[in-house]
N, C-alpha and C. Protein backbone atom coordinates (compact mmCIF):
# COMPACT_ATOMS: atom_id res chain seq x y z
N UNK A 1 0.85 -1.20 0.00
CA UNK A 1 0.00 0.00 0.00
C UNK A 1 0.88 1.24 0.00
N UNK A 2 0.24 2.09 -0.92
CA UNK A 2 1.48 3.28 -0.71
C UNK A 2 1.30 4.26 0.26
N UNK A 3 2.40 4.51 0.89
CA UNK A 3 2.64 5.31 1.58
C UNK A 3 1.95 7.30 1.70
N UNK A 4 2.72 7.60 0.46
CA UNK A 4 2.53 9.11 0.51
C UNK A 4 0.96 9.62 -0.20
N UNK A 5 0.63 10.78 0.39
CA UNK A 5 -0.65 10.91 0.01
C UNK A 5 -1.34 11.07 -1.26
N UNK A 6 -0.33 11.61 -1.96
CA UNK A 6 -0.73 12.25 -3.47
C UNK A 6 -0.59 10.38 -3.99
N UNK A 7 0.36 9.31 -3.37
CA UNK A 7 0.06 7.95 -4.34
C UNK A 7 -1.17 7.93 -3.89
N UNK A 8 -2.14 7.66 -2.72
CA UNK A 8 -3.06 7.46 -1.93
C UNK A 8 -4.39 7.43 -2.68
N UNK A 9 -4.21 9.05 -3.10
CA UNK A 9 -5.12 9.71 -3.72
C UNK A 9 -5.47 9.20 -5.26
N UNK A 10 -4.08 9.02 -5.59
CA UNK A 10 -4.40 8.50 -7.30
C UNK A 10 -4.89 7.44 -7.28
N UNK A 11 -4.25 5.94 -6.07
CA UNK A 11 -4.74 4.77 -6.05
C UNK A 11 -7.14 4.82 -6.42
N UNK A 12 -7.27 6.15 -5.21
CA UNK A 12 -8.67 6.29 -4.91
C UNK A 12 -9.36 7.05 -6.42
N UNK A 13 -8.55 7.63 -6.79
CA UNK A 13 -9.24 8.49 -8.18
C UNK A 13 -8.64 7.42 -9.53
N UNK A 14 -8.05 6.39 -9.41
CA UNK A 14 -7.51 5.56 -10.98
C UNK A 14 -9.08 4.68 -9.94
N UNK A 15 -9.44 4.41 -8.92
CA UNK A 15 -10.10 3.31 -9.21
C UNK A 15 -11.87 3.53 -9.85
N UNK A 16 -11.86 4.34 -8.94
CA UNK A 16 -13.13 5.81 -9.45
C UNK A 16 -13.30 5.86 -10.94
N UNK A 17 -12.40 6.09 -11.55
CA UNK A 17 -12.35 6.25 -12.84
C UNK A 17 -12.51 4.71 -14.12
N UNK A 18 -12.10 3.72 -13.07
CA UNK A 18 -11.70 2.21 -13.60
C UNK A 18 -13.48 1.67 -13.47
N UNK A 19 -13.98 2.35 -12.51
CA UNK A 19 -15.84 1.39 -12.19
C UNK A 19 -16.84 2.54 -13.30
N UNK A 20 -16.07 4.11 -13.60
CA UNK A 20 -16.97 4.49 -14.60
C UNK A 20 -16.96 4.24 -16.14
N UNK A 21 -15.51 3.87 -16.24
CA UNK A 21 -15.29 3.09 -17.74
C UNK A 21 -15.89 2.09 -17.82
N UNK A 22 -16.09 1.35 -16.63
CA UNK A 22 -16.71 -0.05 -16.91
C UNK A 22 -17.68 -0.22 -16.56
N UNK A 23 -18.81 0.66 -16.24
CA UNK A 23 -20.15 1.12 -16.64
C UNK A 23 -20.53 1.49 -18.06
N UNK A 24 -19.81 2.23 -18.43
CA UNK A 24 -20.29 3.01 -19.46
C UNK A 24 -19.74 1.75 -20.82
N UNK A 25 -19.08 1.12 -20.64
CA UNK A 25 -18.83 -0.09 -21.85
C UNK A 25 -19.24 -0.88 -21.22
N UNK A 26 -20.04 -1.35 -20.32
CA UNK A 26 -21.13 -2.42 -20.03
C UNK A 26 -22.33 -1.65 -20.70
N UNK A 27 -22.97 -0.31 -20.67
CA UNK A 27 -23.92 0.08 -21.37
C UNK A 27 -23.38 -0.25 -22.95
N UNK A 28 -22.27 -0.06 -23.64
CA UNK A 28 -21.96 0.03 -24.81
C UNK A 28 -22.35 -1.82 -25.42
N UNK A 29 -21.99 -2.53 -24.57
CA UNK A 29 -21.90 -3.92 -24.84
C UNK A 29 -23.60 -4.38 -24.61
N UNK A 30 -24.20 -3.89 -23.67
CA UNK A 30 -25.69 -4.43 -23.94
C UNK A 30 -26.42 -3.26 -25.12
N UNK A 31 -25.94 -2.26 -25.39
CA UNK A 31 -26.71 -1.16 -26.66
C UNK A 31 -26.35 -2.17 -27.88
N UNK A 32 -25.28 -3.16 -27.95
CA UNK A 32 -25.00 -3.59 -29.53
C UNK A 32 -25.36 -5.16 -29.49
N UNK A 33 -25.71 -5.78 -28.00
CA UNK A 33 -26.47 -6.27 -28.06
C UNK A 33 -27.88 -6.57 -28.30
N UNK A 34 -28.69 -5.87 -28.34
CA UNK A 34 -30.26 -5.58 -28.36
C UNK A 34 -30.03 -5.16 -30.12
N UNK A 35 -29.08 -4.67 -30.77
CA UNK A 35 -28.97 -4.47 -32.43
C UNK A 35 -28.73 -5.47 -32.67
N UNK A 36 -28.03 -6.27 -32.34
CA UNK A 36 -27.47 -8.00 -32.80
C UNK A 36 -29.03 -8.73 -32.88
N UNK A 37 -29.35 -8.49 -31.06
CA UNK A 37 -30.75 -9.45 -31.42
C UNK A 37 -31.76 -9.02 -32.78
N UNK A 38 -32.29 -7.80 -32.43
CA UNK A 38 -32.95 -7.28 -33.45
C UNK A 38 -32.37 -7.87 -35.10
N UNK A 39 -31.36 -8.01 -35.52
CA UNK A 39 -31.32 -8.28 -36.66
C UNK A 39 -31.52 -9.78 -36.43
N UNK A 40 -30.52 -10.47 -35.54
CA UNK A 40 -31.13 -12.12 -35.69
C UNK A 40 -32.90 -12.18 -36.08
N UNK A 41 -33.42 -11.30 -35.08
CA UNK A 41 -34.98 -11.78 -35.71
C UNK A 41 -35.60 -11.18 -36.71
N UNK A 42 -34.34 -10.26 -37.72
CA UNK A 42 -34.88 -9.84 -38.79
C UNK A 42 -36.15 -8.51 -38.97
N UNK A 43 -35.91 -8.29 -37.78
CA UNK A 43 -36.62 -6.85 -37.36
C UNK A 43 -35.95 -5.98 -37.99
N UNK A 44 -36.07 -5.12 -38.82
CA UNK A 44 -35.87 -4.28 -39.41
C UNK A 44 -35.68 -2.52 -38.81
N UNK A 45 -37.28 -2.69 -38.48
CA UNK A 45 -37.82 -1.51 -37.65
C UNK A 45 -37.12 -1.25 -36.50
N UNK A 46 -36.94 -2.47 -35.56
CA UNK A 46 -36.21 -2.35 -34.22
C UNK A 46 -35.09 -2.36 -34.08
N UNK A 47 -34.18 -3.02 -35.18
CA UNK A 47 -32.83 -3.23 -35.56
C UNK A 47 -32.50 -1.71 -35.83
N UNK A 48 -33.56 -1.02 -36.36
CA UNK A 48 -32.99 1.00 -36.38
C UNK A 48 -32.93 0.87 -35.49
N UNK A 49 -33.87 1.13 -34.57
CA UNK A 49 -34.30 2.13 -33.43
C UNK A 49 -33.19 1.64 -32.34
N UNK A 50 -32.99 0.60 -32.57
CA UNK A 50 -31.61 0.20 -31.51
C UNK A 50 -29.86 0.69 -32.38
N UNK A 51 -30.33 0.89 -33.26
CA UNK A 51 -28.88 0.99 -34.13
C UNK A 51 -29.11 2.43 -33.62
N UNK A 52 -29.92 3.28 -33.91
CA UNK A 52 -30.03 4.74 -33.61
C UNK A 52 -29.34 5.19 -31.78
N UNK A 53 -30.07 4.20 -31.21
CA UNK A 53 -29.58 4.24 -29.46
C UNK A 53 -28.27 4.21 -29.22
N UNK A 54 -27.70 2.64 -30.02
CA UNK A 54 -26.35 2.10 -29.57
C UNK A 54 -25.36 3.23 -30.50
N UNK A 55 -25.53 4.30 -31.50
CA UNK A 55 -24.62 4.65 -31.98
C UNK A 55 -24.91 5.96 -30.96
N UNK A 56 -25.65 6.90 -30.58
CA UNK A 56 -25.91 7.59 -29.36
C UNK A 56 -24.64 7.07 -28.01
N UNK A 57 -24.95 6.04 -27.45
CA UNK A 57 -24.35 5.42 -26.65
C UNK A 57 -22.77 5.26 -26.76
N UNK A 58 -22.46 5.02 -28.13
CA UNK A 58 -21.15 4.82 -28.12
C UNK A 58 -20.36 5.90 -28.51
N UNK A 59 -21.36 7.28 -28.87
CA UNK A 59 -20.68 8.52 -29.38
C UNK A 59 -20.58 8.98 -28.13
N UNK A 60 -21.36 8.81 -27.35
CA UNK A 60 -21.27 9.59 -25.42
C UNK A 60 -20.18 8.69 -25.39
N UNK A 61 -19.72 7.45 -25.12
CA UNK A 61 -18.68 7.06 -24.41
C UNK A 61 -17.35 7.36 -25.14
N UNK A 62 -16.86 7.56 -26.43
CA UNK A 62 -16.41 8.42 -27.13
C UNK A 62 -16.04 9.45 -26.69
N UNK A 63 -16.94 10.12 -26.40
CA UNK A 63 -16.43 11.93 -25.90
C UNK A 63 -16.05 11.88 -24.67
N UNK A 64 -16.63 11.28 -23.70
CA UNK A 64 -15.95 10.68 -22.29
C UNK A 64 -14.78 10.41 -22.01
N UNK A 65 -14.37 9.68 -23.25
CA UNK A 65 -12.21 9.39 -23.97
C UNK A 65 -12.57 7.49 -23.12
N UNK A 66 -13.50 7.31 -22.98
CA UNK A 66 -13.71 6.07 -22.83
C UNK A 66 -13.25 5.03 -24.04
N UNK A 67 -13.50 4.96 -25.12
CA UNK A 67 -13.23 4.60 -26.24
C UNK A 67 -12.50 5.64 -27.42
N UNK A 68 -11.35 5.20 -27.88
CA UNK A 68 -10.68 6.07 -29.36
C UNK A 68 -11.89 6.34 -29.85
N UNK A 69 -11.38 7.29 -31.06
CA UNK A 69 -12.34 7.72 -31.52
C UNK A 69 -12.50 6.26 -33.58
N UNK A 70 -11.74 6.25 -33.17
CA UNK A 70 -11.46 4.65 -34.25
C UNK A 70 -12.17 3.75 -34.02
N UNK A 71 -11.85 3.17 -32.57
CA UNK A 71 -12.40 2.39 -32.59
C UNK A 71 -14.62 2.15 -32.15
N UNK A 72 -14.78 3.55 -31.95
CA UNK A 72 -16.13 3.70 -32.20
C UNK A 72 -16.54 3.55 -33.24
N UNK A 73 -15.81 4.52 -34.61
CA UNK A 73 -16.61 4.82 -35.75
C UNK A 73 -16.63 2.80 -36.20
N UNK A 74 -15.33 1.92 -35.64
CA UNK A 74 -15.71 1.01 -36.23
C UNK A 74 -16.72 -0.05 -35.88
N UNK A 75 -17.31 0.26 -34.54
CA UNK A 75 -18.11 -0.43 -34.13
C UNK A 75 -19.54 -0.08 -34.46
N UNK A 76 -19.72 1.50 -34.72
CA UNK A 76 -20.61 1.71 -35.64
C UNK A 76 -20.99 1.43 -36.94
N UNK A 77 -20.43 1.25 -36.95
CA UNK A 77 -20.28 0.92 -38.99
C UNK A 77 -20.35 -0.56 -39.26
N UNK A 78 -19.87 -1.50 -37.92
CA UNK A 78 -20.11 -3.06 -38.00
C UNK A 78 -21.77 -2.66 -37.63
N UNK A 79 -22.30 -2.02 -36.67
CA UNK A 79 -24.08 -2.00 -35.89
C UNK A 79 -24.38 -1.72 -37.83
N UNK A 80 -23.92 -0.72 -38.38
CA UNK A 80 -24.90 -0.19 -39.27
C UNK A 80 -24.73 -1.29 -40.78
N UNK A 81 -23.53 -2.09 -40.60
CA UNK A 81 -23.59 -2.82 -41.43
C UNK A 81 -24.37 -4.09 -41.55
N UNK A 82 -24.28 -4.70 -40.14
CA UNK A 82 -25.66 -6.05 -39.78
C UNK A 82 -26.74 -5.12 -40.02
N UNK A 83 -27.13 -3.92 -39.46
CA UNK A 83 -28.52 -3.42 -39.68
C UNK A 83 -29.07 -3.60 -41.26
N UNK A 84 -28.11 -3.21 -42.41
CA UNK A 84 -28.32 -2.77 -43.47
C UNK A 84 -28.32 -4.23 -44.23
N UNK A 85 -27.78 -5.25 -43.56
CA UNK A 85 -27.76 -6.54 -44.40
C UNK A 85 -29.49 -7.15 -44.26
N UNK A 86 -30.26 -7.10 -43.27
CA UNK A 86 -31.07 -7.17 -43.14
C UNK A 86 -32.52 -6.96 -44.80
N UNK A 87 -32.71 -8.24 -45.30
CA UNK A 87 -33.62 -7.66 -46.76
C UNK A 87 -34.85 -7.25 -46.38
């Protein structure tokens, strides 16, 4: 355990910071889940309206610096590509 206060402090603010990243990409991971389902059942309609949410969702965690900004646009573009395969 460290000693001096300023380590103390970072130990308490890196962990703070470690349970809101991993909130906010537990929301990211069930938003592209509910688009996954939606296309398995070939929902069209709902496969938007969740593609519309989960790209919302992953542009907030994005600006947060939770996720690059790379690797969002590519997880969007996989949501909008299952969405769009959908006949």
């Amino acid at each position: 355990m460290a000693n001096i206060k300023s380590a103390k402090k970072r130990i308490l603010v890196n962990r703070t910071k470690a349970e809101r990243n991993k909130a906010i990409k537990s929301g990211v991971k069930t938003a592209i889940k509910k688009v996954d389902a939606a296309v398995v059942a070939q929902d069209k309609e709902a496969a938007k309206a969740a593609l519309l949410s989960a790209t919302a969702i992953i542009d907030k965690a994005t600006s947060k610096g939770v996720y690059h900004k790379n690797t969002s646009a590519r997880k969007v573009s996989r949501l909008a590509k299952a969405v769009n395969s959908i006949a």
